[in-house]
C-alpha atoms as a PDB file:
ATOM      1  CA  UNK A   1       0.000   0.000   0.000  1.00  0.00           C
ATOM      2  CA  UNK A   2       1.477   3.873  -0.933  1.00  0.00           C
ATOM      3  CA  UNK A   3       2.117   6.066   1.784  1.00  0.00           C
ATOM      4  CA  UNK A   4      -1.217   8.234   0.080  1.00  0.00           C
ATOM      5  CA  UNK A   5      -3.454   5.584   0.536  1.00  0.00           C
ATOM      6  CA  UNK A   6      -2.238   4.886   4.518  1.00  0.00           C
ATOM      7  CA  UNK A   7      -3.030   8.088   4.488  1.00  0.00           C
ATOM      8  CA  UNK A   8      -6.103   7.884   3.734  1.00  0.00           C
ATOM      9  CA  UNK A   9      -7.110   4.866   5.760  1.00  0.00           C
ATOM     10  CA  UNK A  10      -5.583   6.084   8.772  1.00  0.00           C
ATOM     11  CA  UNK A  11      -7.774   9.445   8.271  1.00  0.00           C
ATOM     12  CA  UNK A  12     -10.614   7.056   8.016  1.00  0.00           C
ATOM     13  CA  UNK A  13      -9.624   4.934  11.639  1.00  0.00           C
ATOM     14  CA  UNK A  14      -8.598   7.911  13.986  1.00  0.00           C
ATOM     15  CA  UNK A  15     -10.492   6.877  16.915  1.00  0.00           C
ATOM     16  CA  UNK A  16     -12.140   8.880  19.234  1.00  0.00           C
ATOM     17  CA  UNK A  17     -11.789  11.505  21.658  1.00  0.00           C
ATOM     18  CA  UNK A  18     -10.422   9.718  24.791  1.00  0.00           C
ATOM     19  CA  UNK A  19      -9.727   6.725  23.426  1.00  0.00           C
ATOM     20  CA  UNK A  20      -6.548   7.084  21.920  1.00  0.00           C
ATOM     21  CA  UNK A  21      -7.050   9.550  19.656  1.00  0.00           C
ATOM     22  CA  UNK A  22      -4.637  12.090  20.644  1.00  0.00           C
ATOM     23  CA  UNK A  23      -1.404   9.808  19.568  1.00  0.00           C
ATOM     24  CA  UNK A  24      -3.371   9.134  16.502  1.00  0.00           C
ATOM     25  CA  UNK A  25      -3.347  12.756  15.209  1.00  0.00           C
ATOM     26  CA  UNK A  26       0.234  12.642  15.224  1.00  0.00           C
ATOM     27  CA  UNK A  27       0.532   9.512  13.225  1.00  0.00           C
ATOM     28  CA  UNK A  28      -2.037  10.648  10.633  1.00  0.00           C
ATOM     29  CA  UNK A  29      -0.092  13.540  10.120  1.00  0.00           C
ATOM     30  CA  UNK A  30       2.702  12.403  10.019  1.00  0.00           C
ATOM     31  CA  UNK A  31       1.761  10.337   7.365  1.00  0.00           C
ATOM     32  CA  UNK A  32      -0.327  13.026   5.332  1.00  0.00           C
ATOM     33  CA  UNK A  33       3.654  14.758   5.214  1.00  0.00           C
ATOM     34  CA  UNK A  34       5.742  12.012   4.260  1.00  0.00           C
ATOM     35  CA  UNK A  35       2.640  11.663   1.592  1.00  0.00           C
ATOM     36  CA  UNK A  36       3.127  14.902   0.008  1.00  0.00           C
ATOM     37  CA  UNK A  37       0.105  16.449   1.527  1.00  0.00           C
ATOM     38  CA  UNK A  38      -0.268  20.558   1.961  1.00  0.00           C
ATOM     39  CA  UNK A  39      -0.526  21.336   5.775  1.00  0.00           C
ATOM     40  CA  UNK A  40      -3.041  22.763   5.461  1.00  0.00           C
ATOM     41  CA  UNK A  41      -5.179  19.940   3.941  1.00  0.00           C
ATOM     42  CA  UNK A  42      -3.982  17.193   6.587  1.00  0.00           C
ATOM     43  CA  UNK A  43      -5.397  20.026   9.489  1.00  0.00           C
ATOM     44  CA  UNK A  44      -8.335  20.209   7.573  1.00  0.00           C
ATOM     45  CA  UNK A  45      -8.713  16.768   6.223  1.00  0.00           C
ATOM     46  CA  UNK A  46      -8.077  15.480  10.708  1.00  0.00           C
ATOM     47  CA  UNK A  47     -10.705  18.018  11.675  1.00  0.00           C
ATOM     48  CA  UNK A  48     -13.130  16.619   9.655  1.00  0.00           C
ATOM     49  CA  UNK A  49     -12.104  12.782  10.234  1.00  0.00           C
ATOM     50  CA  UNK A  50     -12.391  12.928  13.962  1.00  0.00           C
ATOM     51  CA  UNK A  51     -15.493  11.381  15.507  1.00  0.00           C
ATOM     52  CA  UNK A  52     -17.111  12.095  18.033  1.00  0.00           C
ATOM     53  CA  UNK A  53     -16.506  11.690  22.008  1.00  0.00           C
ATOM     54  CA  UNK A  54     -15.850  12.110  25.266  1.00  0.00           C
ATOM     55  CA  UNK A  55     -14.270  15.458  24.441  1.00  0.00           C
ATOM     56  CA  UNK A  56     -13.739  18.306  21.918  1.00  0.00           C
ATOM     57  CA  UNK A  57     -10.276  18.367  20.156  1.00  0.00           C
ATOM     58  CA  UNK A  58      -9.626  21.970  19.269  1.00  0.00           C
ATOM     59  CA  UNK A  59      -8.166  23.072  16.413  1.00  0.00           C
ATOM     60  CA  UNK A  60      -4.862  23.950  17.568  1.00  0.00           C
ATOM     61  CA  UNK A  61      -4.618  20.963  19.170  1.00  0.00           C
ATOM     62  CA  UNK A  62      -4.867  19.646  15.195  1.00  0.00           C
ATOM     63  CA  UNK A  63      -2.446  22.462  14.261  1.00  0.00           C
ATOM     64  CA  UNK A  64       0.462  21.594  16.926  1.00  0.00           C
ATOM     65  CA  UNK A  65       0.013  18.023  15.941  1.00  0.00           C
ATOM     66  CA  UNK A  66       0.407  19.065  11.899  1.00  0.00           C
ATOM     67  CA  UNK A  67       3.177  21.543  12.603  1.00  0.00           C
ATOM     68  CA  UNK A  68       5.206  19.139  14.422  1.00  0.00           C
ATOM     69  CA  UNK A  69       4.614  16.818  11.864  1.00  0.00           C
ATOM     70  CA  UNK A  70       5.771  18.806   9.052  1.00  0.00           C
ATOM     71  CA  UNK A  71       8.677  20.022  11.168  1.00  0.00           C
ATOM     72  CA  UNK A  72      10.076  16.492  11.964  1.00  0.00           C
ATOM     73  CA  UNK A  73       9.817  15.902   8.105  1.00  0.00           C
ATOM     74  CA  UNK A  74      11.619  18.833   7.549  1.00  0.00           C
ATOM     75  CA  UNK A  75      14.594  18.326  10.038  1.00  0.00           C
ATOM     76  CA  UNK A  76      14.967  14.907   8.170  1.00  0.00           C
ATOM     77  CA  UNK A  77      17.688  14.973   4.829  1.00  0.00           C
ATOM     78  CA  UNK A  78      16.604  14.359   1.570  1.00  0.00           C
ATOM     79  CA  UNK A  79      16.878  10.736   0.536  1.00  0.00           C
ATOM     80  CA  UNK A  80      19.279   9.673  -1.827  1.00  0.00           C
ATOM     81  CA  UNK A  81      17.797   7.787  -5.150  1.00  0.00           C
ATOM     82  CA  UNK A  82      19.093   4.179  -4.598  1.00  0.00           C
ATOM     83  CA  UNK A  83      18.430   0.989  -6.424  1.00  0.00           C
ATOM     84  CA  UNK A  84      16.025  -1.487  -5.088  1.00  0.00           C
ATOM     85  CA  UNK A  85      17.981  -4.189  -3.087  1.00  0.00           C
ATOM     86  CA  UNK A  86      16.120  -7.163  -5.250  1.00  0.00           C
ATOM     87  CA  UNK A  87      17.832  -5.917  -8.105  1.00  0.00           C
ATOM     88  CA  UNK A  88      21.470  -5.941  -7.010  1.00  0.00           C
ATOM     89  CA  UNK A  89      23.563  -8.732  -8.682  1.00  0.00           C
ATOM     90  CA  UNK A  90      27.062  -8.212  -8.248  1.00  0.00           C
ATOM     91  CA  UNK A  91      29.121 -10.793  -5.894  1.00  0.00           C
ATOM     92  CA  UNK A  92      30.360  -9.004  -3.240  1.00  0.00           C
ATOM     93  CA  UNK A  93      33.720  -9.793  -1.251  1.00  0.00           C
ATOM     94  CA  UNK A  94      33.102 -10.615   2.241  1.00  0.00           C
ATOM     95  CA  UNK A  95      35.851  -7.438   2.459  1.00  0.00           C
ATOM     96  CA  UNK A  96      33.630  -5.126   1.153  1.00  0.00           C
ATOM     97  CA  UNK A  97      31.859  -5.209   4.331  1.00  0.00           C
ATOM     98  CA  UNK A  98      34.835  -2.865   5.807  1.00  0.00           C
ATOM     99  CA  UNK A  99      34.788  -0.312   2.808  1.00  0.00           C
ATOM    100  CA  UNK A 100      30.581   0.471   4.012  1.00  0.00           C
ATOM    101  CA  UNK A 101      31.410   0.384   7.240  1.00  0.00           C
ATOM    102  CA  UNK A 102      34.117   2.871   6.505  1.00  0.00           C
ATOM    103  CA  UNK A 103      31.810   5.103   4.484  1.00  0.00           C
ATOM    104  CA  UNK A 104      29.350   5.203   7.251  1.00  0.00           C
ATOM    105  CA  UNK A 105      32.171   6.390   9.438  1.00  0.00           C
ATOM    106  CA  UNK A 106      33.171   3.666  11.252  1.00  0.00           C
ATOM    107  CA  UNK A 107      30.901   3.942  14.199  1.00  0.00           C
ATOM    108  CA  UNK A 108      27.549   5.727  14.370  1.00  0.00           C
ATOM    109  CA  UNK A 109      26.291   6.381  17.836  1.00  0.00           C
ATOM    110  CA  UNK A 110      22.550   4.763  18.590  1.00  0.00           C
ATOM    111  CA  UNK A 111      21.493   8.301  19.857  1.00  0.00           C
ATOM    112  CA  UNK A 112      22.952   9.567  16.112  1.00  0.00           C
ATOM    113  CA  UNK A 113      20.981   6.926  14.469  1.00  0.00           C
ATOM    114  CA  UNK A 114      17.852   8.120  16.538  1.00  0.00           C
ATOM    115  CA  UNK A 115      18.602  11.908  15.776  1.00  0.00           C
ATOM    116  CA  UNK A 116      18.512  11.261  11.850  1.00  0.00           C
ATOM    117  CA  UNK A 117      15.628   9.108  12.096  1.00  0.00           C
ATOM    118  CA  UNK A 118      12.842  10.480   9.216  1.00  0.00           C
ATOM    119  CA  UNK A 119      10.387   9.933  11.755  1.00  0.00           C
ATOM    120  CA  UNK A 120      11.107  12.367  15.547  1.00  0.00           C
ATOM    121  CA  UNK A 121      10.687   9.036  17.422  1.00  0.00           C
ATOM    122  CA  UNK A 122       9.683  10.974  20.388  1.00  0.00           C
ATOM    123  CA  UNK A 123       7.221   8.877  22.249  1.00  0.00           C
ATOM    124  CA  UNK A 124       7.805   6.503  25.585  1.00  0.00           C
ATOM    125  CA  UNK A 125       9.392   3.006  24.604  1.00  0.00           C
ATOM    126  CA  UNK A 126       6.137   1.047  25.250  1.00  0.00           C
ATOM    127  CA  UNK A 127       4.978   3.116  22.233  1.00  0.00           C
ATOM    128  CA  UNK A 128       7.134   1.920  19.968  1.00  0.00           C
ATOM    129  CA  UNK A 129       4.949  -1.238  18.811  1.00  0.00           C
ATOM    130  CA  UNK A 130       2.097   0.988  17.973  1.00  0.00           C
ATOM    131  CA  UNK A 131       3.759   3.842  16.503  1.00  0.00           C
ATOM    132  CA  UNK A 132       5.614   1.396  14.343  1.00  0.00           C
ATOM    133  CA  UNK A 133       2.230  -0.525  13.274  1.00  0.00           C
ATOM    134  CA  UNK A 134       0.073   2.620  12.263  1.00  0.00           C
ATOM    135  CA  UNK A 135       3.403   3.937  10.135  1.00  0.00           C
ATOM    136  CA  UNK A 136       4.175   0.975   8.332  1.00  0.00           C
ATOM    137  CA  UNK A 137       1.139  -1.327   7.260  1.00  0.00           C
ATOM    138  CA  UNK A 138      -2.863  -1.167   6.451  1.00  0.00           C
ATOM    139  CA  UNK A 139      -4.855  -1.936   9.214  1.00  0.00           C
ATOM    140  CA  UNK A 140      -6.172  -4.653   7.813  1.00  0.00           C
ATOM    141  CA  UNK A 141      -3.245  -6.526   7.188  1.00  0.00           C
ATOM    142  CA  UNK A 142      -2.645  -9.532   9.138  1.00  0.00           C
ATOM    143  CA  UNK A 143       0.633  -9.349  11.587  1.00  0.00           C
ATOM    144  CA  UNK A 144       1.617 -12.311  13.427  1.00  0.00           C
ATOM    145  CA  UNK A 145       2.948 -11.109  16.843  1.00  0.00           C
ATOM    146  CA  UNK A 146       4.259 -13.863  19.943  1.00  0.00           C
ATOM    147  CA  UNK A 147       6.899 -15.535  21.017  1.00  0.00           C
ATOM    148  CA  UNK A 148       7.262 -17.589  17.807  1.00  0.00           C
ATOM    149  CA  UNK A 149       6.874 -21.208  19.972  1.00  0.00           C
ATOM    150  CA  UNK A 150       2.909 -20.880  19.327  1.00  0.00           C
ATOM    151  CA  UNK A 151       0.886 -24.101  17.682  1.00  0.00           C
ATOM    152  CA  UNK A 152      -2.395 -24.595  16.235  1.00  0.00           C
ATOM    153  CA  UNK A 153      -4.814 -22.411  17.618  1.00  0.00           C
ATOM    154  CA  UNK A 154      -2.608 -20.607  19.417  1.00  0.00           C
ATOM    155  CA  UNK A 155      -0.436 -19.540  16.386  1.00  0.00           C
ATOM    156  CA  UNK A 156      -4.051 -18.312  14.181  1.00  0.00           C
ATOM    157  CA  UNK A 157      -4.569 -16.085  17.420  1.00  0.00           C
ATOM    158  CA  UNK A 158      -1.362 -14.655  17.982  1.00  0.00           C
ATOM    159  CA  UNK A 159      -2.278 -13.394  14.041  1.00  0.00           C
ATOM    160  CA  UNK A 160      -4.062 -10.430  13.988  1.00  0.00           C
ATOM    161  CA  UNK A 161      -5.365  -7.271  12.278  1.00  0.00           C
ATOM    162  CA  UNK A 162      -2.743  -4.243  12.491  1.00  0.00           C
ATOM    163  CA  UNK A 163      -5.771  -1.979  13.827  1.00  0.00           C
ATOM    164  CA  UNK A 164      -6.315  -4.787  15.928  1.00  0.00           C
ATOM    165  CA  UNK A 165      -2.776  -4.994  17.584  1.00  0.00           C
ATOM    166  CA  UNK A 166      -2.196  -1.274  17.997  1.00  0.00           C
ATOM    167  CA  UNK A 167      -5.501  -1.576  19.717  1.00  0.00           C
ATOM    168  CA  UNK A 168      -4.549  -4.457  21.980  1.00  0.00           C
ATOM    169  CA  UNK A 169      -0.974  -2.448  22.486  1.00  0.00           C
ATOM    170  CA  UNK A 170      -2.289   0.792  23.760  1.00  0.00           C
ATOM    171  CA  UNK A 171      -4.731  -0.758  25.970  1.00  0.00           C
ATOM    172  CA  UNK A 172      -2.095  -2.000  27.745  1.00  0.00           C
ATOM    173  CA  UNK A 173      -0.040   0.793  28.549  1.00  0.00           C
ATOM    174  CA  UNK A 174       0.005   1.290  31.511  1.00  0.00           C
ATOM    175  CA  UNK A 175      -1.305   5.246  31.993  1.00  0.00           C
ATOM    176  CA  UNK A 176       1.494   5.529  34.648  1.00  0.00           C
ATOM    177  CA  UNK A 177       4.053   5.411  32.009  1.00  0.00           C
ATOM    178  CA  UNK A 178       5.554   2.070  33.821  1.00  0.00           C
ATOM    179  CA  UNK A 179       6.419  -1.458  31.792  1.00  0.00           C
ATOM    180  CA  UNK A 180       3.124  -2.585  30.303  1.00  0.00           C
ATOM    181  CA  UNK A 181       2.204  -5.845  31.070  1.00  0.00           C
ATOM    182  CA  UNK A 182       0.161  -8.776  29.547  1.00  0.00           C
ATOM    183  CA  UNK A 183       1.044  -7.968  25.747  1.00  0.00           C
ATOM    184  CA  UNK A 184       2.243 -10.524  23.455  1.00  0.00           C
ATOM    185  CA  UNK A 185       5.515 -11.011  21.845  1.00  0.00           C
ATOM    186  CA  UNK A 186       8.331 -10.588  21.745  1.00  0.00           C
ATOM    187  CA  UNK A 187       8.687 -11.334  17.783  1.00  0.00           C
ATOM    188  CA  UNK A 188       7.001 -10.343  15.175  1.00  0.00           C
ATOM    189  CA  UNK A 189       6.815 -11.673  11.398  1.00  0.00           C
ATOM    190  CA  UNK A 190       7.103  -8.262   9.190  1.00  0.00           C
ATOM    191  CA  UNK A 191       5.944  -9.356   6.067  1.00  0.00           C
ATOM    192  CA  UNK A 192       2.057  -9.225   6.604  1.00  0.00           C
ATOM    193  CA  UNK A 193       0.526 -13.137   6.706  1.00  0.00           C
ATOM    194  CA  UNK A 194      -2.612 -14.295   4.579  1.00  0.00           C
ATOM    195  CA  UNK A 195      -4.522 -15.878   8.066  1.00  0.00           C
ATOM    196  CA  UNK A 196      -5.054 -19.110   6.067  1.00  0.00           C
ATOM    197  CA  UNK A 197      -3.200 -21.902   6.681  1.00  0.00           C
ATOM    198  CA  UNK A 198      -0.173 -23.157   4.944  1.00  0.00           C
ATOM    199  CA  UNK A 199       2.857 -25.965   4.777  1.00  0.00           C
ATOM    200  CA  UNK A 200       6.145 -25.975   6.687  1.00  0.00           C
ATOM    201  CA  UNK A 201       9.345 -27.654   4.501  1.00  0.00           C
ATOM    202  CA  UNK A 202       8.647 -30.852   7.074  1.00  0.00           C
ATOM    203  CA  UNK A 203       4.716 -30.959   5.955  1.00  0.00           C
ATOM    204  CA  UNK A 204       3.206 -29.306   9.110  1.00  0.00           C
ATOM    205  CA  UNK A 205       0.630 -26.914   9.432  1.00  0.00           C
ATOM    206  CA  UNK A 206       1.582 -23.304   9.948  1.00  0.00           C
ATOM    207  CA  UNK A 207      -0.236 -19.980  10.307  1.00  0.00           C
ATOM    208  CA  UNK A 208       2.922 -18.185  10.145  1.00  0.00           C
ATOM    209  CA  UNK A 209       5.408 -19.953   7.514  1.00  0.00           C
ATOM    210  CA  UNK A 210       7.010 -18.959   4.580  1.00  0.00           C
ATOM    211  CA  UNK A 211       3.847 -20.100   2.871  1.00  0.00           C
ATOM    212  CA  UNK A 212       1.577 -18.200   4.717  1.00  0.00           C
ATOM    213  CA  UNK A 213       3.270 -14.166   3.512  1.00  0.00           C
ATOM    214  CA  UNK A 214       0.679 -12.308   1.578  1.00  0.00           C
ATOM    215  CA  UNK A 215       3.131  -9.524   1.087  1.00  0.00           C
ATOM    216  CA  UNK A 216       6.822  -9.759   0.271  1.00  0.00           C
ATOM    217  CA  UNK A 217       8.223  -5.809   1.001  1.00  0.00           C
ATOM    218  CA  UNK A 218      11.012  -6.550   4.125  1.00  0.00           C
ATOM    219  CA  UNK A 219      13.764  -8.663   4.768  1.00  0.00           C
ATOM    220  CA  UNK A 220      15.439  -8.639   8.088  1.00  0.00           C
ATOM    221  CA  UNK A 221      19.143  -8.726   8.131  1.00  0.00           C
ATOM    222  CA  UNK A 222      21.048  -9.164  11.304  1.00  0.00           C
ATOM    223  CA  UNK A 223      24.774  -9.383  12.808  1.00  0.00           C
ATOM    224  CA  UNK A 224      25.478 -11.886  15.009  1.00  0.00           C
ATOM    225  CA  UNK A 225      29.008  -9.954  15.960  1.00  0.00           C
ATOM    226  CA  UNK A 226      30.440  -5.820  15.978  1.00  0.00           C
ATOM    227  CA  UNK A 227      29.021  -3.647  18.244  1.00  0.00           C
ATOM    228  CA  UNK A 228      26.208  -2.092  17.716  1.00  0.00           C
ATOM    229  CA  UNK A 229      27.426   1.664  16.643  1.00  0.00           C
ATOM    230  CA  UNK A 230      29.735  -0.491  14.349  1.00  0.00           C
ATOM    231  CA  UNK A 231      26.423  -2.434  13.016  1.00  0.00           C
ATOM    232  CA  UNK A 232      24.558   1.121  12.411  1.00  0.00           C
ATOM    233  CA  UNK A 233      27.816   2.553  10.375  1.00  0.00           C
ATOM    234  CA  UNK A 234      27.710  -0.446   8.000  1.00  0.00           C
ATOM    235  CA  UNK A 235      23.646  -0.342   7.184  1.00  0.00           C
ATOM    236  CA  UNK A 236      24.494   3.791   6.792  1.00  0.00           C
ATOM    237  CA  UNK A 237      27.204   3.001   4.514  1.00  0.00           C
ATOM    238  CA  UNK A 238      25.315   0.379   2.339  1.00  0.00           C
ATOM    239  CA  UNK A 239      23.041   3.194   1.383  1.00  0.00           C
ATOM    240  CA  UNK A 240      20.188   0.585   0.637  1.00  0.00           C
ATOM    241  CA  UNK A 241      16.316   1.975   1.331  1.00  0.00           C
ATOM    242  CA  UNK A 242      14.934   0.780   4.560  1.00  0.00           C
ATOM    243  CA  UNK A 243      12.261   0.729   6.407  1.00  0.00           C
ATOM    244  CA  UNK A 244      13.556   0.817  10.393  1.00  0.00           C
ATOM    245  CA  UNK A 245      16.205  -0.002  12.062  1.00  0.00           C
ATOM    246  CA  UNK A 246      15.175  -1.764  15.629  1.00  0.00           C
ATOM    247  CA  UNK A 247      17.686  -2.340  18.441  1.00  0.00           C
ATOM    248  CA  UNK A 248      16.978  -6.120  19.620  1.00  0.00           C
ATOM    249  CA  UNK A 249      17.847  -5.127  23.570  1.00  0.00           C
ATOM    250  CA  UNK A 250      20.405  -7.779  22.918  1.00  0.00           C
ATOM    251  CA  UNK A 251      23.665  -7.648  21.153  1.00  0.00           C
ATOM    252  CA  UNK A 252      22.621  -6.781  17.510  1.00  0.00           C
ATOM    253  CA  UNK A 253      20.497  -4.479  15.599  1.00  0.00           C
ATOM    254  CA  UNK A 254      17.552  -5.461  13.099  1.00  0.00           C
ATOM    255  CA  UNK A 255      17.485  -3.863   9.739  1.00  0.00           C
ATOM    256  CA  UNK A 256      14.399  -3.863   8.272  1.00  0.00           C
ATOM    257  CA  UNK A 257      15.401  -3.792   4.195  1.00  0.00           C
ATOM    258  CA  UNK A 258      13.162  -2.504   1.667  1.00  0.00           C
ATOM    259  CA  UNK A 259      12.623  -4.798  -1.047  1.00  0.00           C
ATOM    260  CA  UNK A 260       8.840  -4.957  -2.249  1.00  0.00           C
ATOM    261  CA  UNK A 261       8.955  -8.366  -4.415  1.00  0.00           C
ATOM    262  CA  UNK A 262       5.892  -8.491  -6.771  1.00  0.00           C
ATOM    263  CA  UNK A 263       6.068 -11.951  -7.876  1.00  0.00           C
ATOM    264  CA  UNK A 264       5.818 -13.714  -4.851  1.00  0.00           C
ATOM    265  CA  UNK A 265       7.838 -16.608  -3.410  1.00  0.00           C
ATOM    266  CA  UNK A 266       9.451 -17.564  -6.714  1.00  0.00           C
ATOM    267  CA  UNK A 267      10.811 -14.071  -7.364  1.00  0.00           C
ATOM    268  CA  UNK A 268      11.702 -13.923  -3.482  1.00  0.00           C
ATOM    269  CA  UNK A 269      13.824 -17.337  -4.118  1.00  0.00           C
ATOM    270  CA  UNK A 270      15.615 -15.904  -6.869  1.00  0.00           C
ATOM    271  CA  UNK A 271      16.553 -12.288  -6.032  1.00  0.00           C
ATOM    272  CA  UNK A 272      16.193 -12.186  -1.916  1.00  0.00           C
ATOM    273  CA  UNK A 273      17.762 -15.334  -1.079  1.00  0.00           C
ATOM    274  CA  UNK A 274      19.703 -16.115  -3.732  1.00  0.00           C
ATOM    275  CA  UNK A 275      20.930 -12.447  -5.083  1.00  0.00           C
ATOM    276  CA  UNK A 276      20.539 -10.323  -1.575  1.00  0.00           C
ATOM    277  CA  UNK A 277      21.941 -12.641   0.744  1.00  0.00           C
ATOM    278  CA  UNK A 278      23.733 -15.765  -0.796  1.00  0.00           C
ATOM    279  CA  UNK A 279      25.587 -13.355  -3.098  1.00  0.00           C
ATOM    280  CA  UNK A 280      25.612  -9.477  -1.278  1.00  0.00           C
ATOM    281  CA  UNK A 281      24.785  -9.740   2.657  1.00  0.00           C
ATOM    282  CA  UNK A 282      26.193 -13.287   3.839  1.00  0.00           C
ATOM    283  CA  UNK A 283      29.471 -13.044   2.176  1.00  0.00           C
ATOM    284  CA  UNK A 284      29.827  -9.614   4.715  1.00  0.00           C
ATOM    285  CA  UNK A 285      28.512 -11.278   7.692  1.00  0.00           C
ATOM    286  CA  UNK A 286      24.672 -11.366   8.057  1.00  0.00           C
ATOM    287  CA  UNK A 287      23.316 -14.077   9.714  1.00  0.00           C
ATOM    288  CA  UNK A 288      22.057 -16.532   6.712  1.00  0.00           C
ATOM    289  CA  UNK A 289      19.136 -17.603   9.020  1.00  0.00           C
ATOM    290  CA  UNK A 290      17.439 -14.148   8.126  1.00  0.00           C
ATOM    291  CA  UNK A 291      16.586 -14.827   4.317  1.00  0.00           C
ATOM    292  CA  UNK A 292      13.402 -16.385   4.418  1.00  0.00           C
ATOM    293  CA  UNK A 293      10.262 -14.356   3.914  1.00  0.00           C
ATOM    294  CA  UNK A 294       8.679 -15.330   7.229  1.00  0.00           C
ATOM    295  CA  UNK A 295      11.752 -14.420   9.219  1.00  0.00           C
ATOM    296  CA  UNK A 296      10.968 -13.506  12.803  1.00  0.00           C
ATOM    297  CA  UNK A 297      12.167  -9.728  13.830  1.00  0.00           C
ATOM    298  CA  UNK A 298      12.364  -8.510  17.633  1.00  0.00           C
ATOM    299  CA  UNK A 299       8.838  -6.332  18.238  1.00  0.00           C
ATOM    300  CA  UNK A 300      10.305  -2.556  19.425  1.00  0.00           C
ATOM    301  CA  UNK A 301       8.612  -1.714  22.815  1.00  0.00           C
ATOM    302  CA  UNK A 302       9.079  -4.666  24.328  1.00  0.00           C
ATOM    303  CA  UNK A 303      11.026  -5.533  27.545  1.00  0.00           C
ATOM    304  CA  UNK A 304      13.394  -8.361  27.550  1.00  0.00           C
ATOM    305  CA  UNK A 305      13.654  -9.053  31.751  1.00  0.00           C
ATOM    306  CA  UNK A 306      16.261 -11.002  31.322  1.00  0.00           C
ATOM    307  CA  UNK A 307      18.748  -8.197  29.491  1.00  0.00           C
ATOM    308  CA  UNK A 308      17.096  -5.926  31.799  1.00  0.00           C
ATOM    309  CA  UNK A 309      16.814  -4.224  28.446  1.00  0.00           C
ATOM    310  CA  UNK A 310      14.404  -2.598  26.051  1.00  0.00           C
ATOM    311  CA  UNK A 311      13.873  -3.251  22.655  1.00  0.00           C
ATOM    312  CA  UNK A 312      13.733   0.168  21.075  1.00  0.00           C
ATOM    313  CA  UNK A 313      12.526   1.464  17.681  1.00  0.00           C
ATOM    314  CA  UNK A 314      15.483   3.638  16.737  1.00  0.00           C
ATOM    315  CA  UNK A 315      15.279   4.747  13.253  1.00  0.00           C
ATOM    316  CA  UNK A 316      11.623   4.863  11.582  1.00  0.00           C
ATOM    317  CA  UNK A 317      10.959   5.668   7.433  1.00  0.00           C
ATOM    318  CA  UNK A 318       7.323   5.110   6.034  1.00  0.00           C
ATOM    319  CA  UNK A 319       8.426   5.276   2.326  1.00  0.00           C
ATOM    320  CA  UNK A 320      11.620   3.727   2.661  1.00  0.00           C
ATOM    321  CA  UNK A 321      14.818   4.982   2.202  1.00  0.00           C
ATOM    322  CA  UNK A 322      18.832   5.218   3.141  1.00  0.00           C
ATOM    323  CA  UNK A 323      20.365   6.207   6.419  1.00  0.00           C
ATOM    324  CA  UNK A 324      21.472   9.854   5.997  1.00  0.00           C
END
């Protein structure tokens, strides 16, 4: 779906006064910007989407929320024109790996990372889930979210709506601003899922396998060693478009690569794991366990207690595009 047309459809679910429909303004705008809209249209185009409720938002209330918007688009550098990562071919040396990071300046800070993020991520980190959702995918599109060890009818309900998971994410943060509690994850599949049921490679049932991806747009890559200011120097000196960058709480960062495959699993055989990784990204150190379309990610906002750690949404582009 274009950036317009989540737009549009996030004009059409901002929900109402008091329930949640403050931190929606934002991300409507938001997205009304990165779509090309006239300030003055999103304001206008907000005031009249907003239903009613349990109290009156004000127009300036709809202008700080479109001026910020506009501003944190502004801040943001222009995005360089860069090829589509299905379409690279060349072999690369597992050498080359050194020359990006080198480019990218040898180390770039996870605060610099979040500074030159084309989305202000400004919000709490329990936020991060939902912000990510409404910025990134339809609401109807079907997002498996869990802990990835789900079976049967377990697995089909840990597959839900996007509307229907930033829903179930906000109404459990807490209002006290503490660790919410009682959501689901930690993993998420980010390559939206059909809800039907398909085949693993051993002949199993799955709601969440390869089989199962209605939309092939991102591939996760992954270190499994450098630091991580090391690991965001290298994905700013590959230049490639993507979508978010999301620090695991862990060791590593995951790279969320833009690469929109229209022909389905065949064409994501061929060009993501045979061109992208087996030829460009494993020779230079990503994990090879990340190529397949229903690769699991780490879900930002959520806290790992045993790495007494967050994972954190750090860099955030709707339309896709390089680190700058």
């Amino acid at each position: 779906m274009t950036t317009i047309a989540r737009y549009h459809e996030a004009l059409r679910r901002i929900p109402a006064p008091g329930a949640g429909c403050h931190p929606a303004l934002m991300s409507v705008a938001r997205l009304g910007a990165f779509a090309g809209e006239p300030p003055a249209a999103v304001a206008s185009a907000i005031a009249a989407a907003v239903p009613p409720g349990k109290r009156r938002v004000t127009d300036a209330e709809i202008r700080d929320a479109v001026d910020k918007a506009f501003a944190d688009k502004g801040s943001a550098r222009d995005w360089r024109s860069t090829p589509r990562l299905s379409n690279i071919t060349a072999t690369a040396p597992a050498d080359l790996r050194a020359k990006f990071i080198e480019r990218g300046g040898g180390r770039m800070e996870l605060v610099d990372l979040w500074e030159c993020s084309p989305v202000r991520i400004d919000w709490q980190p329990w936020e991060d889930a939902p912000q990510l959702l409404r910025a990134l995918y339809a609401p109807d599109e079907l997002l498996f979210i869990g802990t990835g060890r789900e079976y049967g009818d377990q697995q089909r309900a840990a597959i839900r709506s996007a509307w229907d998971w930033v829903t179930a994410l906000e109404k459990h943060t807490t209002s006290g601003g503490s660790r919410p509690e009682g959501l689901a994850g930690p993993h998420i599949i980010p390559n939206p899922l059909s809800g039907t049921v398909g085949k693993t490679q051993a002949g199993t049932d799955t709601y969440r396998g390869d089989s199962c991806v209605a939309s092939y747009r991102i591939a996760v890559g992954e270190f499994d060693e450098m630091d991580k200011p090391t690991q965001a120097a290298f994905w700013r000196g590959l230049g490639v478009p993507l979508w978010a960058i999301i620090d695991s709480g862990g060791k590593s960062l995951h790279a969320w690569l833009k690469v929109e495959i229209g022909g389905g699993a065949a064409e994501w055989t061929d060009r993501v794991e045979g061109r992208l990784f087996g030829q460009v990204l494993v020779p230079m150190g990503i994990d090879s366990a990340c190529k397949n379309e229903s690769r699991l990610s780490r879900l930002p906002g959520h806290y790992r207690t045993e790495k007494s750690a967050w994972q954190r949404l750090l860099w955030l582009n709707p339309d896709g595009g390089p680190i700058k």
